[in-house]
Protein backbone atom coordinates (compact mmCIF):
# COMPACT_ATOMS: atom_id res chain seq x y z
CA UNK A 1 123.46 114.92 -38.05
CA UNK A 2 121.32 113.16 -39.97
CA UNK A 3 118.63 111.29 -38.63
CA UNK A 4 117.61 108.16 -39.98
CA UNK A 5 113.66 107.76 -40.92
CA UNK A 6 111.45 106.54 -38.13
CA UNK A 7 114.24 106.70 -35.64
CA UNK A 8 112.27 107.62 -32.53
CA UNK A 9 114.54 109.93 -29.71
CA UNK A 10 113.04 108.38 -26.60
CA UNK A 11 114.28 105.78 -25.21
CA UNK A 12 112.46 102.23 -25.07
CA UNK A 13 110.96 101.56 -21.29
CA UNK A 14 113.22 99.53 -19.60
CA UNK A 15 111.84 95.69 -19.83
CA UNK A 16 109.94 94.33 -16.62
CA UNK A 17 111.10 91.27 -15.77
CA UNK A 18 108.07 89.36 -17.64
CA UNK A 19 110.06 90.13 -20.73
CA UNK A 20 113.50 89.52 -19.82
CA UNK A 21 114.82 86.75 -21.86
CA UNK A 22 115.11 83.24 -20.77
CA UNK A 23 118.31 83.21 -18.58
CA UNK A 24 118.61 86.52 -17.88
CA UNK A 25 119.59 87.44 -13.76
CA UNK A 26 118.25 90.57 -11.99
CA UNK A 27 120.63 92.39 -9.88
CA UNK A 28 118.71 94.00 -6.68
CA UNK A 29 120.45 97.30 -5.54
CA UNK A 30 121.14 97.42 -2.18
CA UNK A 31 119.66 99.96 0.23
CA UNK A 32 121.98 103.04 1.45
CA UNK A 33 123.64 102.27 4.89
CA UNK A 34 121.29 103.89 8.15
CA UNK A 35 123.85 106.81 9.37
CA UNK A 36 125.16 106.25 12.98
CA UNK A 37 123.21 108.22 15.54
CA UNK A 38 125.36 111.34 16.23
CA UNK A 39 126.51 111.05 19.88
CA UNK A 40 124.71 113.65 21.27
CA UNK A 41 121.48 111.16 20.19
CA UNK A 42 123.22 108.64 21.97
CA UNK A 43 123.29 110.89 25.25
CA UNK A 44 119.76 111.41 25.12
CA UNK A 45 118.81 107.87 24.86
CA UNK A 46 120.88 107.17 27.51
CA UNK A 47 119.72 109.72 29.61
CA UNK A 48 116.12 108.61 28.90
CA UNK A 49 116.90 105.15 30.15
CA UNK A 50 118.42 106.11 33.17
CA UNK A 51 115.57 108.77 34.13
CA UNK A 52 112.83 105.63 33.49
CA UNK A 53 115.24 103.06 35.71
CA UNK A 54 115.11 105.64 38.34
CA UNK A 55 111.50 106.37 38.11
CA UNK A 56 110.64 102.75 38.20
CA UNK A 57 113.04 102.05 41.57
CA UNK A 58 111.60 105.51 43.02
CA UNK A 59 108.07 103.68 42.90
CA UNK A 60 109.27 100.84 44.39
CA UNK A 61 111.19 102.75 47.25
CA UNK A 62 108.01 104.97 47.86
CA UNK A 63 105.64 102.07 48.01
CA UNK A 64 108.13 100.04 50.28
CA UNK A 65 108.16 102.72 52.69
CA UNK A 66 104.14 103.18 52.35
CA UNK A 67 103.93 99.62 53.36
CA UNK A 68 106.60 99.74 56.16
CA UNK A 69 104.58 102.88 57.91
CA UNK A 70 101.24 100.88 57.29
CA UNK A 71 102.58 97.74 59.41
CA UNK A 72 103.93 100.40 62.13
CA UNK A 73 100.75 102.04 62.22
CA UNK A 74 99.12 98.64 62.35
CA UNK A 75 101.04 97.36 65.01
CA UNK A 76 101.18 100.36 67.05
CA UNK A 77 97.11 99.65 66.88
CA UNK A 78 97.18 96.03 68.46
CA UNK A 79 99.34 96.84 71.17
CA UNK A 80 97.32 99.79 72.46
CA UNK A 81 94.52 97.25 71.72
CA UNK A 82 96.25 95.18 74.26
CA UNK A 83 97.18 97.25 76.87
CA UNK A 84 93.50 99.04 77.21
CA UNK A 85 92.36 95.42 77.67
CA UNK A 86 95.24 94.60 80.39
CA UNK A 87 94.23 97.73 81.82
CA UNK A 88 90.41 97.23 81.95
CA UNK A 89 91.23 93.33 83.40
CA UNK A 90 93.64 95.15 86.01
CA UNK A 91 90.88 97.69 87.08
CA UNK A 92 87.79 96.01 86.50
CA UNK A 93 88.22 91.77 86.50
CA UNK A 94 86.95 90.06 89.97
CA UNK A 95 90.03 88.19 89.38
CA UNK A 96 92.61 90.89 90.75
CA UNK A 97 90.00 91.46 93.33
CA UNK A 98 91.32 91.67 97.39
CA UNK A 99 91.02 88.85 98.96
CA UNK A 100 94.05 89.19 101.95
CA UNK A 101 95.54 91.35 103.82
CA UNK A 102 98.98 90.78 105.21
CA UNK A 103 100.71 93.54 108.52
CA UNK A 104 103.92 93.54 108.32
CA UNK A 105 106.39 95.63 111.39
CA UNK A 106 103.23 95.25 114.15
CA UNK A 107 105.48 94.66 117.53
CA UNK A 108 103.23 97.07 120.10
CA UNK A 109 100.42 97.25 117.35
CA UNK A 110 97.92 94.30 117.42
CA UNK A 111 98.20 93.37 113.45
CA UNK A 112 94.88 91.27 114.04
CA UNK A 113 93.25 94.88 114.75
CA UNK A 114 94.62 96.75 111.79
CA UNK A 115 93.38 93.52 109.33
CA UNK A 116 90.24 93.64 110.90
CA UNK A 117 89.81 97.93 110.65
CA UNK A 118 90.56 97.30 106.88
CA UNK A 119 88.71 94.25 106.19
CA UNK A 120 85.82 96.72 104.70
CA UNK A 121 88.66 96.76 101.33
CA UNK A 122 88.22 92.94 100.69
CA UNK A 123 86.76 92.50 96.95
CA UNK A 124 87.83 95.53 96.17
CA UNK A 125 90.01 95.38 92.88
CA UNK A 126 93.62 96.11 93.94
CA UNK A 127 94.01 98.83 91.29
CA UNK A 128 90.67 100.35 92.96
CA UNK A 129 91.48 99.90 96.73
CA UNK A 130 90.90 103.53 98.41
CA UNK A 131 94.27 104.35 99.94
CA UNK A 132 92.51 107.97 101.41
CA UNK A 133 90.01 105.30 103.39
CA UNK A 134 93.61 102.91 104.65
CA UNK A 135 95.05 106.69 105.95
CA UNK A 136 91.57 106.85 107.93
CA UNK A 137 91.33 104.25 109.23
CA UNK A 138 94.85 103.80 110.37
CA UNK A 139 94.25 106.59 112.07
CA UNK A 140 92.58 104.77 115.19
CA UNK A 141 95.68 103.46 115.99
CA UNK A 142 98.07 106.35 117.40
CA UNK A 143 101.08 103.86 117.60
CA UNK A 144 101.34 103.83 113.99
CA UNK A 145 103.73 106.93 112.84
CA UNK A 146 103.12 105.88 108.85
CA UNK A 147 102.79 102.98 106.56
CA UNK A 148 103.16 102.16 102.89
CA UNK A 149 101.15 99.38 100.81
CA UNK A 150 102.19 97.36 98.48
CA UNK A 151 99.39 94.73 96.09
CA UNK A 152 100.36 91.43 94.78
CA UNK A 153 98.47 90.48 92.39
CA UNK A 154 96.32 88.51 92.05
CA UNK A 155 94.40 88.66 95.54
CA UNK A 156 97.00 90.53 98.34
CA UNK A 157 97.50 93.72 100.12
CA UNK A 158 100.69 94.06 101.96
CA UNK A 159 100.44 96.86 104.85
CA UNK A 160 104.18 97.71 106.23
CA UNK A 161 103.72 99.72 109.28
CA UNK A 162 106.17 101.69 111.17
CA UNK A 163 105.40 102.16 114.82
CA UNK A 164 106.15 105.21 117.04
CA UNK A 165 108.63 104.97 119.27
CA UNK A 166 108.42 105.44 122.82
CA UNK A 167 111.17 108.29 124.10
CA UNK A 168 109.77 109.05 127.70
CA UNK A 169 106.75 109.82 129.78
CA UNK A 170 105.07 112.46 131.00
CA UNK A 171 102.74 112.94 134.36
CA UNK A 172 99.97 113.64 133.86
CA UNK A 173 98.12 113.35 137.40
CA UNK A 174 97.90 110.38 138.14
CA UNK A 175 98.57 109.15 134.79
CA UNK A 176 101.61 108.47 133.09
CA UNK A 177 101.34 109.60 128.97
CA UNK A 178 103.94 107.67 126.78
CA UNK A 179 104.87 110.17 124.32
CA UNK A 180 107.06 109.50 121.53
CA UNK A 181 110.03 112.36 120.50
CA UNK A 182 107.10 114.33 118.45
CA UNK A 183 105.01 114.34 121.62
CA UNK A 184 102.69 112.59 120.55
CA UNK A 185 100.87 110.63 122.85
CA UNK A 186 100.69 106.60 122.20
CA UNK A 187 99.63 105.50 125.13
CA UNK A 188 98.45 106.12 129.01
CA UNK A 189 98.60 104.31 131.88
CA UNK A 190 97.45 104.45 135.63
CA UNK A 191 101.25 103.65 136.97
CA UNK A 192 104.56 104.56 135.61
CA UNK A 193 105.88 102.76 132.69
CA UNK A 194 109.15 100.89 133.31
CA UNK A 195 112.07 101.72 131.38
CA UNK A 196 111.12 105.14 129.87
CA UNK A 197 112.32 108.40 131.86
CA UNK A 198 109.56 110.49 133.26
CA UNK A 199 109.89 114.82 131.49
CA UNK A 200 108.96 117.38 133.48
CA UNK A 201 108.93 120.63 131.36
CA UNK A 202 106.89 123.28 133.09
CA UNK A 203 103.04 123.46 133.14
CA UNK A 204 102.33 123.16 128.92
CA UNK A 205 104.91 120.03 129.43
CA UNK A 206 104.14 118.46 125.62
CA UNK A 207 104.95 120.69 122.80
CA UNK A 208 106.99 123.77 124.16
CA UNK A 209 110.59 124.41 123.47
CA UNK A 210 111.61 123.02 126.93
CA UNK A 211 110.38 119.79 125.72
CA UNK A 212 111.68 119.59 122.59
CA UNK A 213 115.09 120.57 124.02
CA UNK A 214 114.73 117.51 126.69
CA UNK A 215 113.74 115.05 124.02
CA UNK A 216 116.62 116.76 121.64
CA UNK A 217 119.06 115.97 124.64
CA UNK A 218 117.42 112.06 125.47
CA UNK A 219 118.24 111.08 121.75
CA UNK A 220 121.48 112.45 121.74
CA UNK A 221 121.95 109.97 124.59
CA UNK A 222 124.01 106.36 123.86
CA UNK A 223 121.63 103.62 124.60
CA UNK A 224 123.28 102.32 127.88
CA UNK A 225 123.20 106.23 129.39
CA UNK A 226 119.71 106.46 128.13
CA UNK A 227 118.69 103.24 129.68
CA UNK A 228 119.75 104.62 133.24
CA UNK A 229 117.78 108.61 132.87
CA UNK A 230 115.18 108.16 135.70
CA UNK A 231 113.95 111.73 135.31
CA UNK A 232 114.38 115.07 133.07
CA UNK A 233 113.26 118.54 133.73
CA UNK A 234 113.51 121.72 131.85
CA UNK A 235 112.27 125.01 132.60
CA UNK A 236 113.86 126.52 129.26
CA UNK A 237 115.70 125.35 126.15
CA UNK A 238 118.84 125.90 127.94
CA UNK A 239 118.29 124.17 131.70
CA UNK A 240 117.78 120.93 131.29
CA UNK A 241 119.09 118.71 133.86
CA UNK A 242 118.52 115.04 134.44
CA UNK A 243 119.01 111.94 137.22
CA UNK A 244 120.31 109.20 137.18
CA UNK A 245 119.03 105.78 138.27
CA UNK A 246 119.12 105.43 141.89
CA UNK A 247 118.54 108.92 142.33
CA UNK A 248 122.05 109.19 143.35
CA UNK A 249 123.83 111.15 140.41
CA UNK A 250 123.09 113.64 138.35
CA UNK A 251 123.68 116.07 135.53
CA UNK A 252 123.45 119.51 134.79
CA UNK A 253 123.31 119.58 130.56
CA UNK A 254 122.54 123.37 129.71
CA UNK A 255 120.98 123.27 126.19
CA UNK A 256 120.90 121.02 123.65
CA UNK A 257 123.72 122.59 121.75
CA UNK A 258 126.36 119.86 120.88
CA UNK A 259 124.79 117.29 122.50
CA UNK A 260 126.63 114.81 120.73
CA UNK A 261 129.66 116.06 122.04
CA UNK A 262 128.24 116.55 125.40
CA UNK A 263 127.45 112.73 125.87
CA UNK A 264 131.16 111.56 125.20
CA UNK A 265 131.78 114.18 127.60
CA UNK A 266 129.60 112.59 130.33
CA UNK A 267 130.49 109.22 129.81
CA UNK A 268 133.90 109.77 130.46
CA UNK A 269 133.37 111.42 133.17
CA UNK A 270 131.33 108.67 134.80
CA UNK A 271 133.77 105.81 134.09
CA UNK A 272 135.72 108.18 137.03
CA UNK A 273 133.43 107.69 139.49
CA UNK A 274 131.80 104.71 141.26
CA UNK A 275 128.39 104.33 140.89
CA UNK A 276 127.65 105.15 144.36
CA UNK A 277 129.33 108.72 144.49
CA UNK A 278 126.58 111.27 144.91
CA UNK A 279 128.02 113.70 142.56
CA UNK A 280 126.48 116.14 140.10
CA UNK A 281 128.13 116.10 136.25
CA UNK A 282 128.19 120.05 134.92
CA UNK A 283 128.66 119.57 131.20
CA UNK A 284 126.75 122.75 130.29
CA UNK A 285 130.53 124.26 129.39
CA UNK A 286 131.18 120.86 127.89
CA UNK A 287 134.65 122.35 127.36
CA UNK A 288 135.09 122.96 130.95
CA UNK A 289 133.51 120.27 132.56
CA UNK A 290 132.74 120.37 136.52
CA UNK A 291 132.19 117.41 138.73
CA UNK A 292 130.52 118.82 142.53
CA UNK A 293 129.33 116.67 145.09
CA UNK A 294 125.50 116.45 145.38
């Protein structure tokens, strides 16, 4: 083909829009569509989301519980705070200090005695008051078998004593020793004490197993039968024998083996005779019972 002359093969620039002509309109291309995120994108956002949520309520839980255990810790402080000081008020402060002391269960014991041998305990904090130094000096008074204490707060000592009690008697001489059923001695006297059967139990009378099996026997004893023993002896843990009132009946008792059942034993058999039969009651065979004129 021919070419014409001066016919240039490029082609012109195309025209800005400076040079467009009058009335001419621009059409702007529009940008390509952004591609969906494939969903495996998706999934990893997501999962990047939910991992910061968590991280952010994991905080939260962590700090809550810091802040929980920091108010235990604190208040766990205060009240140990407040119970040393309760404590040191208790032990220490004049104002829990002794200021009266109350006997309670004195009948034979003077009480007025027993204040006055622990009177050296007034001022004395309660929670300090020297319960070795109450023993001893309780001590002094051999009518007193044991005791327990009890403090009041804010100023009072509450001594409950419980007295010995007298079982029988023992000569001594000239003297009569009441002894209670340990043997031990609460108190003498010059004559014989009414209402408490004199034991006789060989020459070491207090403390050897003829005693003991005469006390033994003297407890097993119901009140109104005990009330009427005027005397018991022993030789051995197995001879015990005992009067009467009056002098006028007695009883032959063996050992103290089933006493108990010994004592219904004799007081049937002295509802069957009058109170004036001089008879002796042989309950040693408590099975075989024998009733012999004295």
């Amino acid at each position: 083909m021919k070419r014409p002359q001066g016919f240039d093969p490029t082609p012109p620039p195309p025209a800005t829009p400076s040079k467009l002509p009058r009335g001419s309109r621009v059409t702007p291309i529009a940008e390509p569509k952004a591609e969906k995120p494939a969903p495996a994108k998706r999934q990893l956002r997501r999962a990047k989301r939910e991992r910061k949520t968590y991280e952010k309520g994991e905080v939260r839980r962590f700090t809550r519980r810091t802040r929980s255990r920091r108010r235990l810790i604190i208040g766990g402080i205060a009240l140990a705070v407040v119970f040393v000081t309760l404590i040191a008020v208790a032990v220490w402060s004049p104002l829990l200090a002794l200021k009266q002391i109350t006997v309670v269960g004195a009948s034979r014991v003077d009480a007025a005695a027993v204040q006055e041998a622990l009177d050296g305990q007034l001022g004395t904090p309660l929670a300090l008051i020297d319960l070795d130094r109450i023993t001893d000096d309780l001590a002094a008074f051999p009518l007193i078998r044991s005791y327990t204490t009890e403090s009041v707060p804010p100023h009072t000592l509450i001594v409950t004593i419980v007295e010995r009690q007298p079982v029988g008697q023992v000569a001594d001489g000239s003297t009569f020793a009441v002894v209670d059923p340990a043997g031990i001695v609460i108190e003498a006297s010059s004559t014989r004490v009414a209402g408490l059967p004199v034991i006789s139990a060989g020459d070491a009378s207090i403390g050897n197993p003829a005693f003991a099996s005469a006390i033994e026997v003297l407890l097993a004893l119901p009140p109104d039968l005990l009330a009427r023993v005027d005397t018991i002896s022993a030789t051995t843990k197995d001879d015990v024998i005992f009067v009467l009132g009056g002098d006028v009946q007695s009883v032959t008792w063996g050992s103290a083996d089933r006493s108990e059942f010994k004592a219904r034993v004799l007081a049937t058999l002295i509802t069957s005779q009058p109170e004036s039969a001089r008879v002796e009651f042989d309950i040693s065979a408590p099975d075989a019972p024998v009733v012999r004129a004295r």
